[in-house]
Each structure stands twice: as C-alpha cells, then as structure tokens.
C-alpha atoms as a PDB file:
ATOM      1  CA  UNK A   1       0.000   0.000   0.000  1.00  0.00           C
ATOM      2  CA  UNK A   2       1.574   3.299  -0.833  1.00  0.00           C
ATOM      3  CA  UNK A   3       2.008   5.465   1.967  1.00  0.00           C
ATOM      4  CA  UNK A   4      -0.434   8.441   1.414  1.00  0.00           C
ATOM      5  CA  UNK A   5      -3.393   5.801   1.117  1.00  0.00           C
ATOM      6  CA  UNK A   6      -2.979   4.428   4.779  1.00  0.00           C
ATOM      7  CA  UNK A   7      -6.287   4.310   6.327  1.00  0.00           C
ATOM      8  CA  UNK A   8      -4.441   4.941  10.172  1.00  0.00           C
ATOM      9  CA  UNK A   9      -1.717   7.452   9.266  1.00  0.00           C
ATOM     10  CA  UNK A  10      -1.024   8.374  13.202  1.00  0.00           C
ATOM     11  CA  UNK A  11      -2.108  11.594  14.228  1.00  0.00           C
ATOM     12  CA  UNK A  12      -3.757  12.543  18.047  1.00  0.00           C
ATOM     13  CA  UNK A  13      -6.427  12.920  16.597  1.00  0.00           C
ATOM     14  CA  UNK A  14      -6.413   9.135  16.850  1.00  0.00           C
ATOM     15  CA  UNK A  15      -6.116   9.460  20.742  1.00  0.00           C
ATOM     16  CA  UNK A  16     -10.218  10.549  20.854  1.00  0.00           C
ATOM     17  CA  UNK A  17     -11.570  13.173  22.599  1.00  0.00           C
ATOM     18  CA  UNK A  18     -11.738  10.774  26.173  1.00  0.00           C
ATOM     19  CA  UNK A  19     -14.035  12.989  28.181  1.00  0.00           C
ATOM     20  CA  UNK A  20     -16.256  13.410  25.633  1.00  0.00           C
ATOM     21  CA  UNK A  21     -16.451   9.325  24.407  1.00  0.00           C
ATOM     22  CA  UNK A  22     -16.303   7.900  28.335  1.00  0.00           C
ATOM     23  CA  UNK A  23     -17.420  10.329  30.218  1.00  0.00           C
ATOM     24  CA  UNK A  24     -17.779   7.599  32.702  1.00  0.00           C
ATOM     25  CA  UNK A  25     -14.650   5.152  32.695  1.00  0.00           C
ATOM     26  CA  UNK A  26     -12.691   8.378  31.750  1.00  0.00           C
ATOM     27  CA  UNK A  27      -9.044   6.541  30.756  1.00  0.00           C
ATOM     28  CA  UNK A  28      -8.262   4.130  32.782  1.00  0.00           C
ATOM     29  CA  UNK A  29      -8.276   0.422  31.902  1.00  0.00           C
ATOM     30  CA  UNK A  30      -6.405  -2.394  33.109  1.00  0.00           C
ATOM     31  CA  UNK A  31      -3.120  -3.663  31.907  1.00  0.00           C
ATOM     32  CA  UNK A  32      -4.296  -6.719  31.260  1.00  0.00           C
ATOM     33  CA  UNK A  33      -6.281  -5.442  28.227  1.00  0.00           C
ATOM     34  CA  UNK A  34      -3.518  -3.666  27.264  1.00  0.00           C
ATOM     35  CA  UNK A  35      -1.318  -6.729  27.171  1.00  0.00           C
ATOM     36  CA  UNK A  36      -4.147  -8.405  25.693  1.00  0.00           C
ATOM     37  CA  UNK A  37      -4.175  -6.626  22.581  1.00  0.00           C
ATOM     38  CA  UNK A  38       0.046  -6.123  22.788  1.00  0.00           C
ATOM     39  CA  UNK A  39       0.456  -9.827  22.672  1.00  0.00           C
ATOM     40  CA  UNK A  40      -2.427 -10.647  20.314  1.00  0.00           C
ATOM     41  CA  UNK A  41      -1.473  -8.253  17.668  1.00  0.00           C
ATOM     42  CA  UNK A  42       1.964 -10.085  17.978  1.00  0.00           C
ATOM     43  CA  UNK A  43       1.049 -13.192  17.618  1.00  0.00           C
ATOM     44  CA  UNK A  44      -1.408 -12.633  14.351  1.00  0.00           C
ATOM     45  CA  UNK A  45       1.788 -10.522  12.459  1.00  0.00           C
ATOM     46  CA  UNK A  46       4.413 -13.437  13.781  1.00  0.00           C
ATOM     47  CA  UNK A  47       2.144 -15.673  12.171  1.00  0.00           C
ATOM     48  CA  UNK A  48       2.095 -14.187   9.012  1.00  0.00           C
ATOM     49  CA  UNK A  49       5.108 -12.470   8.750  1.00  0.00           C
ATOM     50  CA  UNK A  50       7.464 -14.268  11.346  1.00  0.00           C
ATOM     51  CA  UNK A  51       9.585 -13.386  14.621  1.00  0.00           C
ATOM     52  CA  UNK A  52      12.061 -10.879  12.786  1.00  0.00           C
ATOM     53  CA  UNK A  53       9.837  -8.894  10.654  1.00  0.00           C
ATOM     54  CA  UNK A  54       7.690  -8.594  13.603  1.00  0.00           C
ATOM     55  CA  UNK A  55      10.003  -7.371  15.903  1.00  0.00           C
ATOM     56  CA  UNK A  56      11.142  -4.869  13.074  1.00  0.00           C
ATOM     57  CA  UNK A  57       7.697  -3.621  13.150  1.00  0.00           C
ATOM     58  CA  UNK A  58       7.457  -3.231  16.709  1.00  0.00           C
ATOM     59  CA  UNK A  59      10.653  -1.594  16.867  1.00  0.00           C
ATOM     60  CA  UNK A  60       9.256   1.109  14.269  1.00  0.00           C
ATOM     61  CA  UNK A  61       6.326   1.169  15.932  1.00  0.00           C
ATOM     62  CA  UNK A  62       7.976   2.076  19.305  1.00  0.00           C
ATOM     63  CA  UNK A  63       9.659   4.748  17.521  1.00  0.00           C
ATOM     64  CA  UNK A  64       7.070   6.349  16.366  1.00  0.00           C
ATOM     65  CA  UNK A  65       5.320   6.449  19.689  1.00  0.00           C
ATOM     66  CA  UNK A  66       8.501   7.918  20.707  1.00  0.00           C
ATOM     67  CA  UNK A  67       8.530  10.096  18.989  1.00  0.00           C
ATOM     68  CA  UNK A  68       5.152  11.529  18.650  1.00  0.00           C
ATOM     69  CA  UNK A  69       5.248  10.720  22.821  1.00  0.00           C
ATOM     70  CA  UNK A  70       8.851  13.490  22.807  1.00  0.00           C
ATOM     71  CA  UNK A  71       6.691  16.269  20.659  1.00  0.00           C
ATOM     72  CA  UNK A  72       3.783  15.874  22.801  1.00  0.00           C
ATOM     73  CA  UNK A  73       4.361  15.534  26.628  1.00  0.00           C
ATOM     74  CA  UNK A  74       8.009  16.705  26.926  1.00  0.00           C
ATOM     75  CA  UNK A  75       8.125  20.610  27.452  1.00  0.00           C
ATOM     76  CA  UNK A  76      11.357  22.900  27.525  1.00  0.00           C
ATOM     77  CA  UNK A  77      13.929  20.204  27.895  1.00  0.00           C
ATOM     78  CA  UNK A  78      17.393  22.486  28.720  1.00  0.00           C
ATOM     79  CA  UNK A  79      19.764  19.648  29.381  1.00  0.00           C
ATOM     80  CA  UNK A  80      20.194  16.145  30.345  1.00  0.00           C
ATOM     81  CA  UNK A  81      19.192  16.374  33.837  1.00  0.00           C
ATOM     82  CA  UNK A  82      16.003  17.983  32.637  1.00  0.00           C
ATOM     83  CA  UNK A  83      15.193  15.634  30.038  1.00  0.00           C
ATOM     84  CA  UNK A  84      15.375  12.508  32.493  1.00  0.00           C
ATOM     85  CA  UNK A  85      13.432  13.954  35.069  1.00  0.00           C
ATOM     86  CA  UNK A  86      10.825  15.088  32.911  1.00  0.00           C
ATOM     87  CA  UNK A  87      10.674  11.732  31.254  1.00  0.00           C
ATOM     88  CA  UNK A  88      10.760   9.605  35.028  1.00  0.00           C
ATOM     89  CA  UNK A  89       7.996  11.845  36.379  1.00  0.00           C
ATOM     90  CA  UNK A  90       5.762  11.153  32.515  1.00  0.00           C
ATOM     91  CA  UNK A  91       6.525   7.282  32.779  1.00  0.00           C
ATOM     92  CA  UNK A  92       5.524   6.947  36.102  1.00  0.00           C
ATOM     93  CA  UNK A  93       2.840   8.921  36.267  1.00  0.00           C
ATOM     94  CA  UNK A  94       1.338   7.412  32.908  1.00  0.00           C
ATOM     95  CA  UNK A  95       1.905   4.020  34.566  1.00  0.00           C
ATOM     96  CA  UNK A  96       4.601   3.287  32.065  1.00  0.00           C
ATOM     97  CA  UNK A  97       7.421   2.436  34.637  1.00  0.00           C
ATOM     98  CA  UNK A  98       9.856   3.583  36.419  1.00  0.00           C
ATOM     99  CA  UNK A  99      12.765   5.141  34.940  1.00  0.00           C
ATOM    100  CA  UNK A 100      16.146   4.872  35.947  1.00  0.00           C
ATOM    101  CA  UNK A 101      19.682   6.026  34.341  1.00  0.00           C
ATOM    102  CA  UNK A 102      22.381   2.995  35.565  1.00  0.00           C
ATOM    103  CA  UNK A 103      25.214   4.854  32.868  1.00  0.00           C
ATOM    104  CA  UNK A 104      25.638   7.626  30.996  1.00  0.00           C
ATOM    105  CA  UNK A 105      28.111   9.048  28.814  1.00  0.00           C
ATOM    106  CA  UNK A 106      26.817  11.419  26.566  1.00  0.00           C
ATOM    107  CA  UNK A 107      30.282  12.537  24.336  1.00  0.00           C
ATOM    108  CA  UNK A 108      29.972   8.976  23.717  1.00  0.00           C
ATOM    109  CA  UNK A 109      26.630   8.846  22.806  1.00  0.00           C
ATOM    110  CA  UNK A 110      26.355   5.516  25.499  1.00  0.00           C
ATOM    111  CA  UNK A 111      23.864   4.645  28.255  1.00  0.00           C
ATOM    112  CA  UNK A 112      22.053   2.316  30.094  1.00  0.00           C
ATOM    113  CA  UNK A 113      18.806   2.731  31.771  1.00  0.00           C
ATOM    114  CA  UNK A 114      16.554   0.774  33.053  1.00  0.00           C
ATOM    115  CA  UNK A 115      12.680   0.281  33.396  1.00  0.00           C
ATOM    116  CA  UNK A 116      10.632  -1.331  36.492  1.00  0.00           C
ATOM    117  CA  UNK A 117       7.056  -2.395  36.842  1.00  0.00           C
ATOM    118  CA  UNK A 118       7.374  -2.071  33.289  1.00  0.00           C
ATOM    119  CA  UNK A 119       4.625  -2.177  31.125  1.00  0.00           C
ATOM    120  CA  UNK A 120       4.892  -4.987  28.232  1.00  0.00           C
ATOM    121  CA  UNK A 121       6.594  -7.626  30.735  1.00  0.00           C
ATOM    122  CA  UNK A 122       6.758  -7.066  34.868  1.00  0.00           C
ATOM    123  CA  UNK A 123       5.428  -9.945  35.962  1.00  0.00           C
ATOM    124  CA  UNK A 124       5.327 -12.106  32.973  1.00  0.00           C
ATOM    125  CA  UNK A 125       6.456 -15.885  33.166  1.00  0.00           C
ATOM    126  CA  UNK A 126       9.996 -16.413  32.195  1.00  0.00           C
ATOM    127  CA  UNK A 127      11.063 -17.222  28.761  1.00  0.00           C
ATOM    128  CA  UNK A 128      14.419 -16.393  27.937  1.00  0.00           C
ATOM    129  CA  UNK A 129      13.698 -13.858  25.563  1.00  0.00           C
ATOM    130  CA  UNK A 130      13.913 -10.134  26.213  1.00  0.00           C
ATOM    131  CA  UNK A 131      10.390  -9.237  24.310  1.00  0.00           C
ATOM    132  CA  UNK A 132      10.175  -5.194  24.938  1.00  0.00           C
ATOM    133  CA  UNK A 133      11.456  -4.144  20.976  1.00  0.00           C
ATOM    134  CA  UNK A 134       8.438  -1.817  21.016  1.00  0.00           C
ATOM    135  CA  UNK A 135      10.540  -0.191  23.911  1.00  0.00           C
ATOM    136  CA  UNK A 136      13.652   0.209  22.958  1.00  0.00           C
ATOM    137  CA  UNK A 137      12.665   1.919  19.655  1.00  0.00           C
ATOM    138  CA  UNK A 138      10.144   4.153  22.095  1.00  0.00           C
ATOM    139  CA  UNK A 139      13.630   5.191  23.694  1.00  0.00           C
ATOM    140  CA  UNK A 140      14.801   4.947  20.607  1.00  0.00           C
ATOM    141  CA  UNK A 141      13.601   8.112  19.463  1.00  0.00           C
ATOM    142  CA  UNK A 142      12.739   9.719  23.306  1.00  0.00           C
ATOM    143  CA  UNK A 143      16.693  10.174  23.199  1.00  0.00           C
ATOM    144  CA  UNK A 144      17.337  11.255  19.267  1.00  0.00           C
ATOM    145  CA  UNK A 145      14.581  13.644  20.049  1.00  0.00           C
ATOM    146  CA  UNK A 146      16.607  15.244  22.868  1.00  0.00           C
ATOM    147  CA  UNK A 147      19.595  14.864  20.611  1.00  0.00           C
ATOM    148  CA  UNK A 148      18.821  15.330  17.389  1.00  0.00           C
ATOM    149  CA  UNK A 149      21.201  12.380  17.369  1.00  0.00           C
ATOM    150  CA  UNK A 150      19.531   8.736  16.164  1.00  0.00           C
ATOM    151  CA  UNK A 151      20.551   6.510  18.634  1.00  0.00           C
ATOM    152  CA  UNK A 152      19.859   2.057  19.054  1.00  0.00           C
ATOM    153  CA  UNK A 153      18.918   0.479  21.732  1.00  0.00           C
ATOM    154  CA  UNK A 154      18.876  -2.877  22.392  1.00  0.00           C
ATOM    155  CA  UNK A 155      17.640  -4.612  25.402  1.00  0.00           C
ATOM    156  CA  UNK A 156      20.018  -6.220  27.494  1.00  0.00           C
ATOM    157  CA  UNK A 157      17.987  -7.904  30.691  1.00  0.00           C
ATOM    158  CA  UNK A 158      14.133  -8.472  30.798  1.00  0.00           C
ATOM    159  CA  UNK A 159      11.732  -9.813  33.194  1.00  0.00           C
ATOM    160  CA  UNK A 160      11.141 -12.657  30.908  1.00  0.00           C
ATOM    161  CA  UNK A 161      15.021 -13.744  31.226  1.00  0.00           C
ATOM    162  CA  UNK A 162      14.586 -13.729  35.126  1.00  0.00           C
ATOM    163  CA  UNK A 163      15.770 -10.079  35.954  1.00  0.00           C
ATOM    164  CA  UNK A 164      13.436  -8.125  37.739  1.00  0.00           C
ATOM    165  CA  UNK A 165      13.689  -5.063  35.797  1.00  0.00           C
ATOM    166  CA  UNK A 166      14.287  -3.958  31.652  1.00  0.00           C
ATOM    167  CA  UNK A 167      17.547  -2.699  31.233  1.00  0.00           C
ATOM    168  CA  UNK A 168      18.365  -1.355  27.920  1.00  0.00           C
ATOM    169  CA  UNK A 169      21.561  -0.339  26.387  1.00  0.00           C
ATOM    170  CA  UNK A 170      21.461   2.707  23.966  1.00  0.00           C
ATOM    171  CA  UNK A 171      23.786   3.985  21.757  1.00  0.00           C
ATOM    172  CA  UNK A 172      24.590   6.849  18.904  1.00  0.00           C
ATOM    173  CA  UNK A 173      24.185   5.774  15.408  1.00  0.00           C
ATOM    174  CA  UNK A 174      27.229   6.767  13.451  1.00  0.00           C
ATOM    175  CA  UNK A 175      26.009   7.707  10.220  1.00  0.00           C
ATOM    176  CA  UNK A 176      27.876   8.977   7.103  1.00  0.00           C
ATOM    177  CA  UNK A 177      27.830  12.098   5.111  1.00  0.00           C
ATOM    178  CA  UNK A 178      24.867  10.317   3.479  1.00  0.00           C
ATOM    179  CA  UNK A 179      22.737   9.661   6.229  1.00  0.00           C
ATOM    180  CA  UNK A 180      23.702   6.176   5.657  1.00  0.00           C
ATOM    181  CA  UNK A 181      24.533   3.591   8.744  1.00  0.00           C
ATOM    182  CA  UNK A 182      28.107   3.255   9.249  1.00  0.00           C
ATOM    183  CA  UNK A 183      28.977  -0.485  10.065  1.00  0.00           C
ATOM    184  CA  UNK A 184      31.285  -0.216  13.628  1.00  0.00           C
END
C-alpha cells in the first residue's frame, strides 16, 4: 500500500476526545487489556510475517510512539538532567514504569537505563527472551529527540530472562555524510 493511502496514518487525533467518548470510565483500563491486545497483535503478524519482521515492526512502531510521545508531553527540555526527570515523572505517572539512568556518557553517545514495573513484561512468566522491541525503539527516538542524534537500543535484561527489571543499552548511530549507517 503506498504510503499516502494508509487508512491509520497516526495523528492525536487518533487518541479521541476521552471525556467526551467515556465520560464515565474516563481513561483508565487495566493492563491486562492492554497486554491483551500487545500480545495478540503479535502473535497474528508473527504468524504471518514471522519473529524478525515482527520485531522490526514493533521496533518502528515504538519509535514512532517515541517520537510523537517526545513532541507531545516533553516541554522545555534544557539539558540532560532535565530531560530525564521530565521523562521519570511522565513514565511513572502514565503508569509506564519507572525510569532509571544505571550509565551515561553522553560525548559517547552511550547509556544504560533501566525500566521497572514495566509495562509490556513485569510480571510475565519467564522465557528467555527479552520481548520489549516496542521499547527500545520508544527510547529509541525519546533520546534522538533530545539529541537530534539517532541513537539504538537494544535490550540487554528483561523480566522474561529472570531479571526483575528492563535494562536497555542505547547507543549513537554513526552515520555517514549520506545519512547512511556506518557499520562499527
């Protein structure tokens, strides 16, 4: 399908107008419908397209949300002190997690964070996969939008390997003159 005849093109308009369409269960829901429609909408595309391409969509997906998540909530951000504590007071009070910066080196373009009571896995039954690629390309793009840099991240320990909290590793993406990934 070409791109300017997608039926969902994302836009908050897409969010609703909450007050006005539940003015009585406002929005709130639980996270097990979330999770429910997470997983499920996994499971139909890694059916039809596989594990990889799904978690490349994800990944995109996350960015976006990122991304559109950077332009919309974060206000004013001055430095890098001011960018994380914007983003740990959003992501707990949105009852995304809690955020928490283990490393940072930012003339490196390196750190690692991590996320608790986090939304996609906390309390999920172990099963040696780290499953949160919608999440690292949603911090994907929260950092390159404080940046301006594009950065990866990858994540490194998940509550589905046994750890008891997301820890992700991010890093700057060295392009070329040409925009173009450079291979390290």
């Amino acid at each position: 399908m070409v791109p300017d005849e997608r039926k969902y093109k994302f836009s908050w308009s897409l969010i609703g107008d909450i007050e006005l369409g539940r003015p009585n269960l406002g929005n709130m829901t639980r996270l097990e419908v979330y999770r429910l429609m997470q997983f499920t909408f996994r499971d139909v595309t890694e059916k039809v397209l596989g594990s990889e391409m799904t978690d490349s969509i994800f990944y995109e997906a996350g960015k976006l949300a990122g991304a559109e998540f950077y332009k919309h909530f974060m206000t004013s951000v001055k430095d890098i002190s001011d960018f994380v504590g914007q983003l740990q007071t959003l992501l707990r009070d949105l009852g995304i997690g809690i955020l928490r910066i283990e490393q940072i080196d930012m003339d490196r373009g390196e750190l690692i964070l991590t996320v608790s009571e986090d939304l996609d896995c906390s309390g999920l039954p172990e099963t040696g996969e780290e499953i949160c690629t919608y999440d690292e390309g949603f911090i994907s793009s929260l950092l390159e939008g404080f940046t301006g840099i594009p950065f990866q991240v990858r994540e490194v320990d998940c509550w589905c390997t046994g750890d008891r909290t997301c820890r992700f590793q991010a890093k700057t993406i060295q392009l070329n003159k040409n925009g173009v990934k450079q291979h390290e």
